[in-house]
Protein backbone atom coordinates (compact mmCIF):
# COMPACT_ATOMS: atom_id res chain seq x y z
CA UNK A 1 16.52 -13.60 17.22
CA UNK A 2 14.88 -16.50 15.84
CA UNK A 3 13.15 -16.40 12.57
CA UNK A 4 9.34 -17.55 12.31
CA UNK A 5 8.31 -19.53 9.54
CA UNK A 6 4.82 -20.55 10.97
CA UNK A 7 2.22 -18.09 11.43
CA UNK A 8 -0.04 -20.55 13.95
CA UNK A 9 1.32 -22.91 15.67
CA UNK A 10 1.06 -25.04 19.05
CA UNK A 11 3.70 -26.55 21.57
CA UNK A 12 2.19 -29.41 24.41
CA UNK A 13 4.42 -29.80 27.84
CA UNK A 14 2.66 -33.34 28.57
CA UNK A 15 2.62 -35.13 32.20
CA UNK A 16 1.00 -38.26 33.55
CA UNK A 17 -2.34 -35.85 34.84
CA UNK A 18 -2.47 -32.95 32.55
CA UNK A 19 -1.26 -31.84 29.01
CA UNK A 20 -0.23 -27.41 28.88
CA UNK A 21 -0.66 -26.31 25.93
CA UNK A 22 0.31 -22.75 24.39
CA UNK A 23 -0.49 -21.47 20.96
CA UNK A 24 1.58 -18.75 19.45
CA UNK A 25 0.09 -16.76 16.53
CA UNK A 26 0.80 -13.57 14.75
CA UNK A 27 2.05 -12.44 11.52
CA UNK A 28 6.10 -13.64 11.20
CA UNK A 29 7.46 -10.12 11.48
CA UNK A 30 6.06 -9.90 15.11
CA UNK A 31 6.02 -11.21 18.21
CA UNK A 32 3.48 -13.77 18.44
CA UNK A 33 0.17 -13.50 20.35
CA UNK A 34 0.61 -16.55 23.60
CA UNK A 35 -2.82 -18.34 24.56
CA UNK A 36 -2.25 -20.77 27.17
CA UNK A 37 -4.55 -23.64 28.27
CA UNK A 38 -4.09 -26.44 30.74
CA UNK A 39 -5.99 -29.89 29.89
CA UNK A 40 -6.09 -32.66 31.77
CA UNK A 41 -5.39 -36.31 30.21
CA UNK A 42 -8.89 -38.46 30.06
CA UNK A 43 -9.83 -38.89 27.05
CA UNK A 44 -12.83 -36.26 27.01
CA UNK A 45 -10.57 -34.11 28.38
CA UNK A 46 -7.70 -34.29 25.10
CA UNK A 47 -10.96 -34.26 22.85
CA UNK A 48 -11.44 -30.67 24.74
CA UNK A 49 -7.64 -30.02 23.68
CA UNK A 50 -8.29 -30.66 20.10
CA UNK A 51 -11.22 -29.00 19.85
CA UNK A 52 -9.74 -25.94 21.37
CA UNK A 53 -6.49 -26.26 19.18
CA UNK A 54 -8.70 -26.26 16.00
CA UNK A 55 -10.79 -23.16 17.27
CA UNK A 56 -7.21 -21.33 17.30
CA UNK A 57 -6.59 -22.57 13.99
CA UNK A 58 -3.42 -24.40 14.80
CA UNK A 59 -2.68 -27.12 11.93
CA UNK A 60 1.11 -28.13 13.13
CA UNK A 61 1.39 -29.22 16.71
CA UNK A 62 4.78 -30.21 18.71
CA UNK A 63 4.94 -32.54 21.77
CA UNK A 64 7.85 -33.91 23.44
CA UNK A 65 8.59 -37.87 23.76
CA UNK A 66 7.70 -37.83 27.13
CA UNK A 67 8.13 -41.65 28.58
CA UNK A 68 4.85 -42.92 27.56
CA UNK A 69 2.28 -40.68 28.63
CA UNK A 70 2.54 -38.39 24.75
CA UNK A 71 0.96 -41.75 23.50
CA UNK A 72 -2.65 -41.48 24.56
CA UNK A 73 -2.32 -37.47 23.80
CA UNK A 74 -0.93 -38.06 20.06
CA UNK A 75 -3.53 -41.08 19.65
CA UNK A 76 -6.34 -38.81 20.35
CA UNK A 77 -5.19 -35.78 17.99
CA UNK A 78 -4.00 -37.93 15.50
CA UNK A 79 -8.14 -38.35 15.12
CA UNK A 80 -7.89 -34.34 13.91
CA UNK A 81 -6.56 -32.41 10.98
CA UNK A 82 -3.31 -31.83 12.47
CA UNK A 83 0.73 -31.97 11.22
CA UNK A 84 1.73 -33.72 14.91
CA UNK A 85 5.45 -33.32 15.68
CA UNK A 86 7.32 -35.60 18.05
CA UNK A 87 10.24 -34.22 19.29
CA UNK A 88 13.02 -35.98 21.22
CA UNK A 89 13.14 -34.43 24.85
CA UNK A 90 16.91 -34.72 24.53
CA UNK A 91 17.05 -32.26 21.25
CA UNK A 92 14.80 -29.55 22.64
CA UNK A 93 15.75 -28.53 26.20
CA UNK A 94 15.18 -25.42 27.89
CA UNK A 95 18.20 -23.77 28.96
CA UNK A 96 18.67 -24.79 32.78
CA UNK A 97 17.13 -22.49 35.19
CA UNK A 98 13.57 -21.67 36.03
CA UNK A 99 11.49 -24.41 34.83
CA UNK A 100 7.45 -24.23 34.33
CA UNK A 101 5.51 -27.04 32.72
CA UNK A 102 3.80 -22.88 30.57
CA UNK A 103 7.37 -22.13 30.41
CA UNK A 104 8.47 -25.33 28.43
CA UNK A 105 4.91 -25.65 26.16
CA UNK A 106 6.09 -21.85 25.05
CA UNK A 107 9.77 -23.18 24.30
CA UNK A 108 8.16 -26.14 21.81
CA UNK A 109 5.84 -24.02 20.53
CA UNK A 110 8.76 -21.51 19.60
CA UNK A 111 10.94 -23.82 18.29
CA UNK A 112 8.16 -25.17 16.16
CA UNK A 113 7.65 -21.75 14.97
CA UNK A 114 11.33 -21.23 13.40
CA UNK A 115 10.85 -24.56 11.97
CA UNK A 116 13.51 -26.12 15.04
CA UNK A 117 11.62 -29.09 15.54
CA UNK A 118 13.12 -32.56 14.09
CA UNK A 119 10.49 -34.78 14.00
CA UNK A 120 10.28 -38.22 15.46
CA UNK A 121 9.41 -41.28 13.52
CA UNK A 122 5.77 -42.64 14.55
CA UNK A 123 4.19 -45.41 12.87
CA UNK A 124 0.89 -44.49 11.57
CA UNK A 125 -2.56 -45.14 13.70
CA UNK A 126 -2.71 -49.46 13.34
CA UNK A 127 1.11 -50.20 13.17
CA UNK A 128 1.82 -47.70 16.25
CA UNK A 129 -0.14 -49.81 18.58
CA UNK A 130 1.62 -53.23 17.55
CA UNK A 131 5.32 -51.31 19.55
């Protein structure tokens, strides 16, 4: 078993048309407590998604690299008071088998709770939109 070092914590499984996202929280000892929300990608919508994120008290938040479409989703929470992780798809896949778009926000969302998460390299707000 894995050990937690986060207490709160959120994973995103993001598409072209909507963003899951699943927040595990509990004391480390325990199995976590699994809230699960679907948002969809407009910007009012990923305003929703950080609104709700901060109402569960998440401050670290993990999202795949995605092709493009974690860009708009990171731009938008990067406006809240959160640690955003980036994590290479290629370092953080599911074991092979029954994939869900719930099933694979859970998987960040654990990894980022035993500290499993290698962040990516994003330039900060001004600099990222120059790439």
């Amino acid at each position: 078993m894995l050990e937690a070092i986060l207490e709160r914590c959120a994973g995103l499984d993001v598409h072209q048309e909507s963003v899951v996202a699943c927040v595990l929280s509990g004391p480390l000892d325990q199995k976590p407590k699994c809230e699960i929300r679907t948002f969809g990608t407009m910007t009012d919508e990923l305003l929703a998604l950080g609104e709700w994120l901060s109402e569960q008290g998440c401050s670290q938040v993990a999202m795949e690299s995605t092709g493009v479409y974690w860009k708009p989703v990171w731009n938008v929470l990067e406006s809240f008071d959160f640690d955003l992780l980036l994590a290479n798809a290629h370092h953080i896949k599911n074991l092979p088998g029954r994939k869900t778009d719930i099933k694979d926000a859970e998987w960040i969302a654990k990894l980022l709770r035993c500290g499993l998460i290698e962040n990516s390299f994003v330039p900060p707000g001004r600099y990222s939109r120059i790439a």
